[in-house]
N, C-alpha and C. Protein backbone atom coordinates (compact mmCIF):
# COMPACT_ATOMS: atom_id res chain seq x y z
N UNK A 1 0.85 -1.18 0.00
CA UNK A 1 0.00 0.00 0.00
C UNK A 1 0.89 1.23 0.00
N UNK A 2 0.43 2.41 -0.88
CA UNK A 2 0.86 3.77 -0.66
C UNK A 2 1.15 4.24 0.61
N UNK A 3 2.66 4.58 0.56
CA UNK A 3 3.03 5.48 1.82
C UNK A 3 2.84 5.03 3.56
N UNK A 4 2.72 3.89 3.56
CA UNK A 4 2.55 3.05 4.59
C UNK A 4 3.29 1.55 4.99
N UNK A 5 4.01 1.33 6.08
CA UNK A 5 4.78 0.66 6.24
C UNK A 5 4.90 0.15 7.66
N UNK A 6 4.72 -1.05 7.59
CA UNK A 6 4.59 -1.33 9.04
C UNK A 6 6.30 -1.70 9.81
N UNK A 7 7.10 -1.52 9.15
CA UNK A 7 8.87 -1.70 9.28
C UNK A 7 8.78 -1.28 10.94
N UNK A 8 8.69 0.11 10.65
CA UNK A 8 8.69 1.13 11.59
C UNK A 8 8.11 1.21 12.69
N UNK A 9 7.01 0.27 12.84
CA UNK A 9 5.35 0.53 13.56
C UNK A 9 5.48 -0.37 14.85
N UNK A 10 4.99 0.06 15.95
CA UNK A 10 4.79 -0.85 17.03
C UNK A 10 3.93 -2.10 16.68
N UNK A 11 4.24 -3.09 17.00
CA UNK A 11 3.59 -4.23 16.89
C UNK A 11 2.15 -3.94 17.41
N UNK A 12 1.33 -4.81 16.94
CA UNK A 12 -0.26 -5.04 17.12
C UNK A 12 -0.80 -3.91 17.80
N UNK A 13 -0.58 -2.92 17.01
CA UNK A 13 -1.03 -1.44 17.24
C UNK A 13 -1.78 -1.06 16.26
N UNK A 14 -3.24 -0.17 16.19
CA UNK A 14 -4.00 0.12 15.26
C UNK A 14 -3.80 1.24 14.21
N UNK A 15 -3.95 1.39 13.04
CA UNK A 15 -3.16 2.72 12.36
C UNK A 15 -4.63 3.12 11.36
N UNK A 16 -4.38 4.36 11.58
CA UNK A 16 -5.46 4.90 10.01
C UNK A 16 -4.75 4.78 8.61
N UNK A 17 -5.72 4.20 8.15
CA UNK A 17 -6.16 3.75 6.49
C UNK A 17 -5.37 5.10 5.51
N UNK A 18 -4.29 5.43 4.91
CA UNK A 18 -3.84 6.39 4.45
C UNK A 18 -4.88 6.92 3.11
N UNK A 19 -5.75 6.05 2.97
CA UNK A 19 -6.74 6.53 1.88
C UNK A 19 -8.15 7.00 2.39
N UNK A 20 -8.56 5.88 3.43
CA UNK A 20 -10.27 5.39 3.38
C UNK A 20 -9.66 5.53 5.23
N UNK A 21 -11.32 6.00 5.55
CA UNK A 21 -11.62 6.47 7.32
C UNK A 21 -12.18 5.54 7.77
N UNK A 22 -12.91 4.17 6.50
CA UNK A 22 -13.08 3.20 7.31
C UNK A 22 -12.61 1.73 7.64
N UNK A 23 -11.63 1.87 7.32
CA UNK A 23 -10.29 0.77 7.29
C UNK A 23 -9.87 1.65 8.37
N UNK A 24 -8.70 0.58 8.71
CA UNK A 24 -7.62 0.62 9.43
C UNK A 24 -6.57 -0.58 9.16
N UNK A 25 -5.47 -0.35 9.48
CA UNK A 25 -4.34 -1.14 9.54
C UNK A 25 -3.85 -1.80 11.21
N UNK A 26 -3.89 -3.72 10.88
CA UNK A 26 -2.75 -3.34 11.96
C UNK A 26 -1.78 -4.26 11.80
N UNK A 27 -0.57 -3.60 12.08
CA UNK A 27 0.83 -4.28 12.13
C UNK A 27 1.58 -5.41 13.24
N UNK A 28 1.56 -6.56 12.53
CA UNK A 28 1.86 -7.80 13.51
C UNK A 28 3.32 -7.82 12.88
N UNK A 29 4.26 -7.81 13.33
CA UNK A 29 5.56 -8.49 12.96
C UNK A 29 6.23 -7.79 11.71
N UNK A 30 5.96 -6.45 12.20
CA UNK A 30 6.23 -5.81 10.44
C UNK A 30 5.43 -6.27 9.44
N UNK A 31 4.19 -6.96 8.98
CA UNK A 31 3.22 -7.40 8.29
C UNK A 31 1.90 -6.32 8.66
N UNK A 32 1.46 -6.11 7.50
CA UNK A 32 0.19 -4.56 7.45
C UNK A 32 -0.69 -5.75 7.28
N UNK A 33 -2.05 -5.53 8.19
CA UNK A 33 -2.98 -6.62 8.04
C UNK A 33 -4.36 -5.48 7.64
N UNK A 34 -4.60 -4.95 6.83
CA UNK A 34 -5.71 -4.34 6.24
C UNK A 34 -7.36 -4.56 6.98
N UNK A 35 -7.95 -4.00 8.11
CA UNK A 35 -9.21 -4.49 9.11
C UNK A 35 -10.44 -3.22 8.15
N UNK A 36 -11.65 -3.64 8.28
CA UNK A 36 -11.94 -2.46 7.84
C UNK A 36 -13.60 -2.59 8.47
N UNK A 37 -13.83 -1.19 9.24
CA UNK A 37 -15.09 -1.14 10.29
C UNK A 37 -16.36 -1.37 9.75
N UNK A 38 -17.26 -1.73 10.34
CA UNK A 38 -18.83 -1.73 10.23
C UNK A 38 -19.35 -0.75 9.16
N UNK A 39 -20.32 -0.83 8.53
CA UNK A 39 -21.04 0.04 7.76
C UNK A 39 -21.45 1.32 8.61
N UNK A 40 -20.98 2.61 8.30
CA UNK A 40 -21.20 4.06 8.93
C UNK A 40 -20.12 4.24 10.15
N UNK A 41 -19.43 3.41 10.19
CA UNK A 41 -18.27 3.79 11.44
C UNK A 41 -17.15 4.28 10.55
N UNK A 42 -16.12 4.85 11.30
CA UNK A 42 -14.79 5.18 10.43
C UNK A 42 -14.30 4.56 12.04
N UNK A 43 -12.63 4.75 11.34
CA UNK A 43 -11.63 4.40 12.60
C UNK A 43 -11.19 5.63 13.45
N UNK A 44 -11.50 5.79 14.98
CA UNK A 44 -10.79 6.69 15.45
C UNK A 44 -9.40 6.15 15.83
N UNK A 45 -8.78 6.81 15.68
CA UNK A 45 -6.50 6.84 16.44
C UNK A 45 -7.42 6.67 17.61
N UNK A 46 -7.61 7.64 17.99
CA UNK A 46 -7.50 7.94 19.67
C UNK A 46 -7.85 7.09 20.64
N UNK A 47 -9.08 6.70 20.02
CA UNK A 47 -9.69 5.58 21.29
C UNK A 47 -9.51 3.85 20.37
N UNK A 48 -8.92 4.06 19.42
CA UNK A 48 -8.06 2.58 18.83
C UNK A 48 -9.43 2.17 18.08
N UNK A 49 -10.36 2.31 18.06
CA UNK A 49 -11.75 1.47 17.64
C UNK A 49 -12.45 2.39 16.52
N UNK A 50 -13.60 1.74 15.51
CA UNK A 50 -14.40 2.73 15.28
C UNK A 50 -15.56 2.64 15.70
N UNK A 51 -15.68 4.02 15.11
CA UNK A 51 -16.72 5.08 15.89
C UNK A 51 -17.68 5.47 14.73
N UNK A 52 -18.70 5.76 15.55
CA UNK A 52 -19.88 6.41 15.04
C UNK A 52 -18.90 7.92 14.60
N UNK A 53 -19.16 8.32 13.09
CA UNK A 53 -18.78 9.74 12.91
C UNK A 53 -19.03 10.08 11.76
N UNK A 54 -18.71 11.22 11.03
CA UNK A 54 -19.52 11.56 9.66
C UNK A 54 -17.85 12.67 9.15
N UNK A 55 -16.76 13.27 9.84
CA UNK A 55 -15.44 13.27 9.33
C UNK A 55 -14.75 12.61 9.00
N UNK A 56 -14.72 13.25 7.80
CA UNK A 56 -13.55 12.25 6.80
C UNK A 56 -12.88 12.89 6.20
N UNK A 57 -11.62 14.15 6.77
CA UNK A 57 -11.10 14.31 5.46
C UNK A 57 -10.35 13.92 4.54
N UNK A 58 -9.71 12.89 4.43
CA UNK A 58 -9.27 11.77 3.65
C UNK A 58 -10.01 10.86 2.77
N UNK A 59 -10.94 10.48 2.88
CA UNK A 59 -12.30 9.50 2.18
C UNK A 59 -12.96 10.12 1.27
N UNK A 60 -12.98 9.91 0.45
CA UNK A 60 -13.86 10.66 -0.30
C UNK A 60 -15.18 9.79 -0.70
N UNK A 61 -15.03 8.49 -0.26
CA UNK A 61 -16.29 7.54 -0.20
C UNK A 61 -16.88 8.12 0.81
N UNK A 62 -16.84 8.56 1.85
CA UNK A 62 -17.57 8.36 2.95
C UNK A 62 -19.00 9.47 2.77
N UNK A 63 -18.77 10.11 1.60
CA UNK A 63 -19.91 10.97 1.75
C UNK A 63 -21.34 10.40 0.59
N UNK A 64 -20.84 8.74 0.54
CA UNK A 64 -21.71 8.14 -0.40
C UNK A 64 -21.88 7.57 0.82
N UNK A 65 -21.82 7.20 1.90
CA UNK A 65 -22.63 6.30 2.88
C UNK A 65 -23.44 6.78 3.32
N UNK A 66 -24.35 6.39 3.64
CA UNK A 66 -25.61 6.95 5.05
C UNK A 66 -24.96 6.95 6.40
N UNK A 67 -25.53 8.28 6.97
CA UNK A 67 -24.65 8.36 8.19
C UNK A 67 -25.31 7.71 9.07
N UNK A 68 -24.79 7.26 10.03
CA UNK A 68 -24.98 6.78 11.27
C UNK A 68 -26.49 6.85 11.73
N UNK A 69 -27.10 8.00 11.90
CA UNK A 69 -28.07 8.13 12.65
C UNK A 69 -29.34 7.44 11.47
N UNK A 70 -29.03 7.66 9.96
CA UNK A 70 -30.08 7.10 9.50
C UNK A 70 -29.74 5.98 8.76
N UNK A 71 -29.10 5.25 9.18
CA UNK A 71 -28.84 4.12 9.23
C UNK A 71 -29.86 3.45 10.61
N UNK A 72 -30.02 4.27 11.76
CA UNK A 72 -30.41 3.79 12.83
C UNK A 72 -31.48 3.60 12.67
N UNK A 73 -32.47 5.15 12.01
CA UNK A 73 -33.62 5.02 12.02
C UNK A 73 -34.11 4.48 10.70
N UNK A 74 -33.73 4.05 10.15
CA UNK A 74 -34.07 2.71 9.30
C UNK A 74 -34.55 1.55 9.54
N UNK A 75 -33.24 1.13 10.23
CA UNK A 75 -33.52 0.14 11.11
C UNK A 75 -34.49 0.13 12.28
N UNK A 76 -34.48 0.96 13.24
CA UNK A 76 -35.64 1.14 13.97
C UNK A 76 -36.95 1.26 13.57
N UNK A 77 -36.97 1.78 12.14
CA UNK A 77 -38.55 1.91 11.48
C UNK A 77 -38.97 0.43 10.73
N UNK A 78 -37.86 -0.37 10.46
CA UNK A 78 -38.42 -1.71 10.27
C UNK A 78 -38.50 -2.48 11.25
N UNK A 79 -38.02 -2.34 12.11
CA UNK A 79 -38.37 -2.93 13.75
C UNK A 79 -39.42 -2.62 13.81
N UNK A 80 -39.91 -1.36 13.71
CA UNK A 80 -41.23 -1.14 14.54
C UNK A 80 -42.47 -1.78 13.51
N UNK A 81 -42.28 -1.64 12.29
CA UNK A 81 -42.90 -2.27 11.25
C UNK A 81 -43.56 -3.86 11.72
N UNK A 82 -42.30 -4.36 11.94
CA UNK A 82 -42.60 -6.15 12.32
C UNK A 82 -43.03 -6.32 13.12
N UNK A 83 -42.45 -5.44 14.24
CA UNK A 83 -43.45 -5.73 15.50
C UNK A 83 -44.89 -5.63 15.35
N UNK A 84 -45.12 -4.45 14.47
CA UNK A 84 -46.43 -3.90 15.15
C UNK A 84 -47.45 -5.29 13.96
N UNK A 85 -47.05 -5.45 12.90
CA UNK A 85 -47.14 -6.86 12.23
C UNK A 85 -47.67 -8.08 12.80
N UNK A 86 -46.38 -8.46 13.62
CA UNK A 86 -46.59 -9.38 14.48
C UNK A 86 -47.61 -9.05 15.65
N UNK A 87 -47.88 -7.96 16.39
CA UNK A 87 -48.68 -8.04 17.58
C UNK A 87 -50.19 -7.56 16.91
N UNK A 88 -50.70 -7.56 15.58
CA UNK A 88 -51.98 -7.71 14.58
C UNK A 88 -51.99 -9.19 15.01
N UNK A 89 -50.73 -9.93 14.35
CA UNK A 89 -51.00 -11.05 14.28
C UNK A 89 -51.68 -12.07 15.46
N UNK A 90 -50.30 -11.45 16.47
CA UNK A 90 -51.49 -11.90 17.71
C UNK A 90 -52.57 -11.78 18.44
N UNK A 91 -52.90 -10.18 18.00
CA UNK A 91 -54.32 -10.24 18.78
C UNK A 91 -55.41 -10.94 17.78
N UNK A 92 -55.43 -11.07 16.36
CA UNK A 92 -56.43 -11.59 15.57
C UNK A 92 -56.07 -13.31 16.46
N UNK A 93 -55.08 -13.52 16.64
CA UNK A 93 -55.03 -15.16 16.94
C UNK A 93 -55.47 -15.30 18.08
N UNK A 94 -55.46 -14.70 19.11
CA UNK A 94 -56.00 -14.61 20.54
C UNK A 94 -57.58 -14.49 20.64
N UNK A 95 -58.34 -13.73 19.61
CA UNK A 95 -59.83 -13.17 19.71
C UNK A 95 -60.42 -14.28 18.83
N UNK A 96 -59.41 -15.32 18.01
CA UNK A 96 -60.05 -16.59 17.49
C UNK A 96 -60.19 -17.24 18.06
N UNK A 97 -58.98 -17.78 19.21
CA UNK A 97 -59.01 -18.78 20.02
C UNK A 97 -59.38 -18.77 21.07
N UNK A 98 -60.08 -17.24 21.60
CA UNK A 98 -60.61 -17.23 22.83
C UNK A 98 -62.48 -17.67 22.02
N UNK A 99 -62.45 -16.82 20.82
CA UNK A 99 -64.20 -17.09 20.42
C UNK A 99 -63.97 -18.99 19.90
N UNK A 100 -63.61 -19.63 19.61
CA UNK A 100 -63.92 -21.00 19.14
C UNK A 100 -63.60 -21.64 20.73
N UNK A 101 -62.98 -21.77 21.50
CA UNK A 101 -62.78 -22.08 22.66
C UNK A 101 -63.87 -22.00 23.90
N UNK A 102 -64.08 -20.74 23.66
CA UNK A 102 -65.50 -20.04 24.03
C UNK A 102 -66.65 -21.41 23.51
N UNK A 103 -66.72 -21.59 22.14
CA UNK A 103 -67.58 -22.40 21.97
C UNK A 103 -67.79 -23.92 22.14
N UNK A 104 -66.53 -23.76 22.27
CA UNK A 104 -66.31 -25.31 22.37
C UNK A 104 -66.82 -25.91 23.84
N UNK A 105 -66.28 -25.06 24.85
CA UNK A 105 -66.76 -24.79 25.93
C UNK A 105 -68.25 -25.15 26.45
N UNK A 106 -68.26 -24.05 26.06
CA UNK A 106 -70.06 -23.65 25.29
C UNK A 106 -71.00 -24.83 25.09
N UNK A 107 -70.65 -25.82 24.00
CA UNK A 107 -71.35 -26.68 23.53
C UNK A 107 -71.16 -28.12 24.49
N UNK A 108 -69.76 -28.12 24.78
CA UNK A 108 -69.12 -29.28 26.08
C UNK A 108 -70.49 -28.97 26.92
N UNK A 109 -70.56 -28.26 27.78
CA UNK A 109 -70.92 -27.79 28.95
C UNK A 109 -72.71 -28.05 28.82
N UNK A 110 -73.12 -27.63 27.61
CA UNK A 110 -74.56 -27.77 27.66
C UNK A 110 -75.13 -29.10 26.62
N UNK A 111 -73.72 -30.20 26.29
CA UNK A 111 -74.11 -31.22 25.79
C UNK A 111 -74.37 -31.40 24.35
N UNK A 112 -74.54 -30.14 23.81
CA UNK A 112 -74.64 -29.91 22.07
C UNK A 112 -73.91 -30.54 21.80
N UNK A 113 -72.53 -30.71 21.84
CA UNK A 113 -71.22 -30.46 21.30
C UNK A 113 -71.32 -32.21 20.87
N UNK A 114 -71.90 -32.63 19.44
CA UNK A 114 -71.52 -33.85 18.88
C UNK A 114 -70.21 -33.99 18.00
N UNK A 115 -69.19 -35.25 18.57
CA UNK A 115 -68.42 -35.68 17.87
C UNK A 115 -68.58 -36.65 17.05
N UNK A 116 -67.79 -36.47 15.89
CA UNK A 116 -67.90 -37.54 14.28
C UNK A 116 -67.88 -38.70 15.32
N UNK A 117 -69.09 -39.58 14.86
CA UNK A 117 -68.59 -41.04 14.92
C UNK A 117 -67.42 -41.87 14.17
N UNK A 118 -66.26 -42.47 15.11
CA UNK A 118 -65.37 -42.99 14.43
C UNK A 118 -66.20 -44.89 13.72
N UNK A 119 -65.65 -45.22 12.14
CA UNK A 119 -65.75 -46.28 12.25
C UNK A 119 -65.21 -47.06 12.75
N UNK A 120 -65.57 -48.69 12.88
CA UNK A 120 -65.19 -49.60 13.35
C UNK A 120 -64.98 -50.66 12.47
């Protein structure tokens, strides 16, 4: 890679990406091992990890990603989507099985309730 060299570099130490904010480098044994972060994170130096952030002056990809926060609420709006999906689903299944149950009940109790004769 351009302008980067792990010769020099403390062992298994994290380095920024001399191109891209969401890579990073890290150097085992003088060997550059190329890591590269989550979708909407870049790498911070400082705290060794990435981070939620939207600076990049180096990247010039980074202003084709979706940032962080709507990335979140994306995701949170299809969460809420399924859920609310799923808890239709259960109350229609609950107000069936309480009304046929109800009847079944119903018909047990006051003797209606004929079952198929099995053959023999």
């Amino acid at each position: 890679m351009d302008n980067f060299s792990c010769a020099d570099k403390v062992d298994q130490r994290l380095y920024k990406h001399p191109h891209y904010c969401s890579k990073f480098i890290r150097c085992s044994y003088g060997t550059q091992h190329i890591m590269e972060c989550n979708s909407g994170t870049i790498f911070d130096v400082s705290l060794q990890l990435c981070n939620y952030g939207t600076e990049c002056p180096i990247d010039k990809t980074m202003s084709n990603q979706p940032k962080a926060s709507t990335v979140s609420a994306v995701a949170i709006s299809g969460i809420v989507a399924v859920t609310v999906l799923l808890l239709a689903g259960l109350i229609v299944l609950t107000v069936l099985m309480r009304k046929y149950s109800y009847n079944l009940r119903t018909a047990a109790l006051t003797g209606s309730l004929v079952l198929p004769k099995t053959k023999q």
